[in-house]
Protein backbone atom coordinates (compact mmCIF):
# COMPACT_ATOMS: atom_id res chain seq x y z
CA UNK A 1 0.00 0.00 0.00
CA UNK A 2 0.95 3.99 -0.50
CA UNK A 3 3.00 4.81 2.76
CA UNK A 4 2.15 8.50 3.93
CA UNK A 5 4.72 11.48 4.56
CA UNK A 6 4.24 13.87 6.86
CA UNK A 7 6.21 17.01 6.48
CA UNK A 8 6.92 20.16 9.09
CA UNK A 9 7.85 23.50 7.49
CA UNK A 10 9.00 25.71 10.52
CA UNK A 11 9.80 29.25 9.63
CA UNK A 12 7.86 30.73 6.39
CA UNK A 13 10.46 33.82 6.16
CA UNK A 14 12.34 34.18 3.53
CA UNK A 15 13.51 30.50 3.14
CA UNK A 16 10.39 28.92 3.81
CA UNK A 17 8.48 31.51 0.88
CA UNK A 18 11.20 30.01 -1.50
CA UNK A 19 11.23 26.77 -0.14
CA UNK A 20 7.49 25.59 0.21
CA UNK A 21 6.08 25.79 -3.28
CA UNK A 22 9.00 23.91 -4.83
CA UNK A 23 8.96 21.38 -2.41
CA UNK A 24 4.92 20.90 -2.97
CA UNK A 25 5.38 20.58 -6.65
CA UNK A 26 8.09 17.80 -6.38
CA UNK A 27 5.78 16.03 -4.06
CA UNK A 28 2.51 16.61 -6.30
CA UNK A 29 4.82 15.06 -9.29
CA UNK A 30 6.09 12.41 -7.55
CA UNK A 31 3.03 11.20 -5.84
CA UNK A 32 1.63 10.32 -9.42
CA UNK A 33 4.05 7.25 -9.65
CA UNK A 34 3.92 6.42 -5.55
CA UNK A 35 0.30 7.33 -4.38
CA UNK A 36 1.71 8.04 -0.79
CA UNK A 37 0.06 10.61 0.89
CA UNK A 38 1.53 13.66 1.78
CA UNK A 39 0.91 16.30 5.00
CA UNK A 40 2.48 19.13 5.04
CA UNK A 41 2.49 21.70 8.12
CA UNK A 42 3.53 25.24 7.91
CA UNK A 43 4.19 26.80 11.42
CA UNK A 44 5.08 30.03 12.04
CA UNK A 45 3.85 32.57 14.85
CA UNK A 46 4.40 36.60 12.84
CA UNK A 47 2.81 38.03 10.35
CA UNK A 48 3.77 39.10 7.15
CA UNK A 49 4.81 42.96 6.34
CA UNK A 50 4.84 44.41 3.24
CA UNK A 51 8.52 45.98 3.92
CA UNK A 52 9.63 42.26 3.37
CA UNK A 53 8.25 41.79 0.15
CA UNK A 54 11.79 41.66 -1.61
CA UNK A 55 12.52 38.10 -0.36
CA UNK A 56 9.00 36.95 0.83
CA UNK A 57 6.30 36.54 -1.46
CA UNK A 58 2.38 36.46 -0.12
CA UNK A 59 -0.95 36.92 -1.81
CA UNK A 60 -2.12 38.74 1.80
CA UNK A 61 -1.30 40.17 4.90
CA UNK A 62 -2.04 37.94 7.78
CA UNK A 63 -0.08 35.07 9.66
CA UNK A 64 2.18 33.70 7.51
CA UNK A 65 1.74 30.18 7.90
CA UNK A 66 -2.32 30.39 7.36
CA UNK A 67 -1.57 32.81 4.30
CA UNK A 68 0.70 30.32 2.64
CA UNK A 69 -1.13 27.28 3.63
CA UNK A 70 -4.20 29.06 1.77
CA UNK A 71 -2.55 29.95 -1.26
CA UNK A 72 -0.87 26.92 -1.83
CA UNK A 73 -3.81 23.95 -1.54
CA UNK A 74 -5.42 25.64 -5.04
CA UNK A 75 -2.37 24.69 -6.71
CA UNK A 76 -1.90 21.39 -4.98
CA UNK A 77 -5.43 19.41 -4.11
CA UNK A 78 -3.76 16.19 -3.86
CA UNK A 79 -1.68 17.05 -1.17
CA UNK A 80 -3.26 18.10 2.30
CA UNK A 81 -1.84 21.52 3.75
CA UNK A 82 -2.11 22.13 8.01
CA UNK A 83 -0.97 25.65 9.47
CA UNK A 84 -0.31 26.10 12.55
CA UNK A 85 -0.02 30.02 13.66
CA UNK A 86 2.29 29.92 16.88
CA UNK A 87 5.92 29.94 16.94
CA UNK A 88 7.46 27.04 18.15
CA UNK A 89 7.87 26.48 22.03
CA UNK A 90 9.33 23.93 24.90
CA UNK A 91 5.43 23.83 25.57
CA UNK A 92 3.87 23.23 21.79
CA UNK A 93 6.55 21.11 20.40
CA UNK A 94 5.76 17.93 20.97
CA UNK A 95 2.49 18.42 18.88
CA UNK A 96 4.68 20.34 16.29
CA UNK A 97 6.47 17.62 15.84
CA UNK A 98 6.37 13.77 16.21
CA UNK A 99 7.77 10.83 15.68
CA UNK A 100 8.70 9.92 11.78
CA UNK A 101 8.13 13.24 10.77
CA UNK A 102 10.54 15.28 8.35
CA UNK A 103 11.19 18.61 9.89
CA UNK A 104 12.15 21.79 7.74
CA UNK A 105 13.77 23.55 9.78
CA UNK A 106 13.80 27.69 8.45
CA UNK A 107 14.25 30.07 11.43
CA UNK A 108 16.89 32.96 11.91
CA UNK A 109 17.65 32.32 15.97
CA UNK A 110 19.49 29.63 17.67
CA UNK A 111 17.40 29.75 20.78
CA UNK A 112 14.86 27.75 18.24
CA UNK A 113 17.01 25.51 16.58
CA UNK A 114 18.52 24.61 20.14
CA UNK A 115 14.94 23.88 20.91
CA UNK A 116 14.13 21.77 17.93
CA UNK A 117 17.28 19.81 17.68
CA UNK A 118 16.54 18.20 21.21
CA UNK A 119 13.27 17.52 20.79
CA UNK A 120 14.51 15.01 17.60
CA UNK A 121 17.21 14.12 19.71
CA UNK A 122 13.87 12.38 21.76
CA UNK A 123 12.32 10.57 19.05
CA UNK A 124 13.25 7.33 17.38
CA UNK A 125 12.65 8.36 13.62
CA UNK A 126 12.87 11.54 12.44
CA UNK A 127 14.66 13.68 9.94
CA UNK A 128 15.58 17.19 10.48
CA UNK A 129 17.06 19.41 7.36
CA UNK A 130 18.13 22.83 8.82
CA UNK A 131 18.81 26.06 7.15
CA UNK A 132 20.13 29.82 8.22
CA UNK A 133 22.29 32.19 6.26
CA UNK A 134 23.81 35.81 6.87
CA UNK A 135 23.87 38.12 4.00
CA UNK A 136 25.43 36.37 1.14
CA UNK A 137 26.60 32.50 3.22
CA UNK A 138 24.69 30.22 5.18
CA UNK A 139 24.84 26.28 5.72
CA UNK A 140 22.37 23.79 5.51
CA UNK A 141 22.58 20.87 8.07
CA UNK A 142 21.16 17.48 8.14
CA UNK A 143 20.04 15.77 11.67
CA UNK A 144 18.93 12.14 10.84
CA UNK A 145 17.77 9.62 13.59
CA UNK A 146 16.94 5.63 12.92
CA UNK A 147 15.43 3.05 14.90
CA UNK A 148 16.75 5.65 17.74
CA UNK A 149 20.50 6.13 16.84
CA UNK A 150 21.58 8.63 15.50
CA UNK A 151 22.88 8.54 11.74
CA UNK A 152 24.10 12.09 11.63
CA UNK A 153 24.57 14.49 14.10
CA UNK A 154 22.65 16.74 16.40
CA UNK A 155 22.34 20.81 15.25
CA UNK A 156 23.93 21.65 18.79
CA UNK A 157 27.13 19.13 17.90
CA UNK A 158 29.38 21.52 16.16
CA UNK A 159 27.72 24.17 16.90
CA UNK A 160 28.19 26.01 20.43
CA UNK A 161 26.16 29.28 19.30
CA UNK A 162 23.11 26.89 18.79
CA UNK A 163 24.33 24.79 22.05
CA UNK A 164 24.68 27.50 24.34
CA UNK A 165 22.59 30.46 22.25
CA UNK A 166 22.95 33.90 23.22
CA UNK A 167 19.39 34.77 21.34
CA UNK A 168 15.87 34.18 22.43
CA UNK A 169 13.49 32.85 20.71
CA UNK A 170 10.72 34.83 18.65
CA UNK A 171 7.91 33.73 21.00
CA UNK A 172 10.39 34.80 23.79
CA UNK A 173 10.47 38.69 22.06
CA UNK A 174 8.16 41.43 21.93
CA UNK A 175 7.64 42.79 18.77
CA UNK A 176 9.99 45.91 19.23
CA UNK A 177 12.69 43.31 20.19
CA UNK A 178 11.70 41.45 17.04
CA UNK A 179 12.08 44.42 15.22
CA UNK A 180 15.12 45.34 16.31
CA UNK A 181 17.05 42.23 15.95
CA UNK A 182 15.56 41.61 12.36
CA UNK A 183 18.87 41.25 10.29
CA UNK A 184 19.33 42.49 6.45
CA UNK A 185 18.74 39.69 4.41
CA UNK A 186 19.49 38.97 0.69
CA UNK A 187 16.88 37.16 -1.33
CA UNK A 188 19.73 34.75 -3.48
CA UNK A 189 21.01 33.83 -0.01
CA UNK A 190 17.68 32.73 0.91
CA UNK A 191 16.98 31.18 -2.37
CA UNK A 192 20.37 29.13 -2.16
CA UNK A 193 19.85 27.97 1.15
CA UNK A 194 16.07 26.43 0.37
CA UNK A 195 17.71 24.95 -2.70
CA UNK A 196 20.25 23.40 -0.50
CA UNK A 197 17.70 22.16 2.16
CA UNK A 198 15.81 20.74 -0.73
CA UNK A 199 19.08 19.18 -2.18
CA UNK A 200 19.51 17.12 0.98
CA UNK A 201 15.83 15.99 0.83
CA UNK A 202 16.27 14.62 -2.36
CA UNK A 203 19.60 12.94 -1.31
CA UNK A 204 18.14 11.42 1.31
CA UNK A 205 14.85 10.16 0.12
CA UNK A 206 16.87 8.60 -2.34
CA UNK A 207 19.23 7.08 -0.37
CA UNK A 208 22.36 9.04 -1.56
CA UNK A 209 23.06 11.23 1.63
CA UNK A 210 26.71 11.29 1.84
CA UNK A 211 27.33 14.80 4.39
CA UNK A 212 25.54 16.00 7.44
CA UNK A 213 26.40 19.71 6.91
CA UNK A 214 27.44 21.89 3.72
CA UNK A 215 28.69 25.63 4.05
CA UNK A 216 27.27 27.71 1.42
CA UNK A 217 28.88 31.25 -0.07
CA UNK A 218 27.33 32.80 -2.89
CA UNK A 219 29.80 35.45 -3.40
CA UNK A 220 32.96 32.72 -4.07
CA UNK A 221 30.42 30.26 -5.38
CA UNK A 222 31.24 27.52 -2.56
CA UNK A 223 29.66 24.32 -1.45
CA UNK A 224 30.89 22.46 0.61
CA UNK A 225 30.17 19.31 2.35
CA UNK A 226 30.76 17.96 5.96
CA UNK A 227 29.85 14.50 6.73
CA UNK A 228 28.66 14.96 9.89
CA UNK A 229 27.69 11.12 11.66
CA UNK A 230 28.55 9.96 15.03
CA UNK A 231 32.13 8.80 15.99
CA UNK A 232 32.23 5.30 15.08
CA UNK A 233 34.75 5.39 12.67
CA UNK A 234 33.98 7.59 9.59
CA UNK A 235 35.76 11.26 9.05
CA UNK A 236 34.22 14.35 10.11
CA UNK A 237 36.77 16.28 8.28
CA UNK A 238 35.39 18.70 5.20
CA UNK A 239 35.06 17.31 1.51
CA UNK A 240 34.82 20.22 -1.23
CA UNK A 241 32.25 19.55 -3.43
């Protein structure tokens, strides 16, 4: 029989706009030759402005993940679309997410990705694909867990600033706080990051997943892979692409 996928977009900023309607298209062509059925969840607490329209792209105003979610079903009636409004908290997340679900992760604070990266850290099977960039680099990581070992790597592994973050989290921020931490951002960043995140879907769901990190710089036109997996033998050393 079909099997069923169950997808988690977390963050519809500017990764998540680019991300989401590529990803539902691959999904809408592939489920003609596999049937499975596909969920997908968009979650994100703010609200679109129109001062972000250079790297975010909505038919309304409103809360992003309901405006998305709305615009996108039309386009995709074989797939089934969920938003949930909220950002994501220690109190919400074990509805956000659950076991054998594959986890976009999109956000632009640590506190969040420390938050998210435990809670898969708790389940047997899931697959988290995480992605954050600065102006013109970023990096895309990969946090895989199997019949409750790990295959790659925690987000908090390498990663002391998403260990230990110095940030809060969005639902932790009033809005002048959001305001004021709200970094520039360049649209082919955030396009080359959800093309990366995307990238390491398709690697894995075909079985071809051969890093648990890549660094990403637009401006020197770098990719490059990290493998990532726990320390049982293979290299965690840096392969270029």
């Amino acid at each position: 029989m079909p099997g069923r996928i169950e997808i988690t977009l977390i963050g519809i900023g500017g990764i998540g706009c680019a991300l989401a309607p590529f990803l539902a298209r691959y999904l809408h062509s592939e489920r003609k030759g596999t049937g499975e059925e596909v969920r997908i969840t968009l979650v994100d607490g703010d609200a679109f402005e129109s001062k972000n329209a250079g790297r975010q792209s909505f038919e309304a105003l409103g809360n992003k993940a309901k405006v998305k979610a709305t615009e996108l079903a039309p386009s995709f009636p074989d797939l089934s679309f969920r938003a949930i409004p909220e950002f994501v908290t220690a109190d919400n997340l074990t509805h956000v997410i659950r076991p054998g679900d594959l986890v976009f992760l999109a956000v632009d604070n640590h506190a969040t990705r420390r938050l998210v990266s435990r809670r898969c850290e708790e389940l047997s099977d899931v697959v988290l694909i995480s992605g954050g960039n600065d102006f013109t680099d970023g990096n895309v990581q990969v946090y895989i867990r199997q019949d409750g070992r790990d295959i790659t790597l925690p987000l908090t592994r390498f990663h002391p600033e998403i260990a230990e973050p110095k940030d809060k989290s969005p639902a932790e921020m009033s809005c002048e706080e959001l305001a004021a931490t709200a970094a520039p951002q360049l649209l082919f960043m955030n396009l080359t990051v959800a093309s990366a995140m995307l990238n390491a879907f398709y690697a894995w769901r075909s079985a071809r997943l051969r890093y648990g990190e890549v660094y990403l710089d637009i401006v020197e036109g770098k990719a490059q892979p990290v493998a990532r997996v726990p320390s049982d033998g293979a290299s965690d050393e840096r392969r270029s692409a």
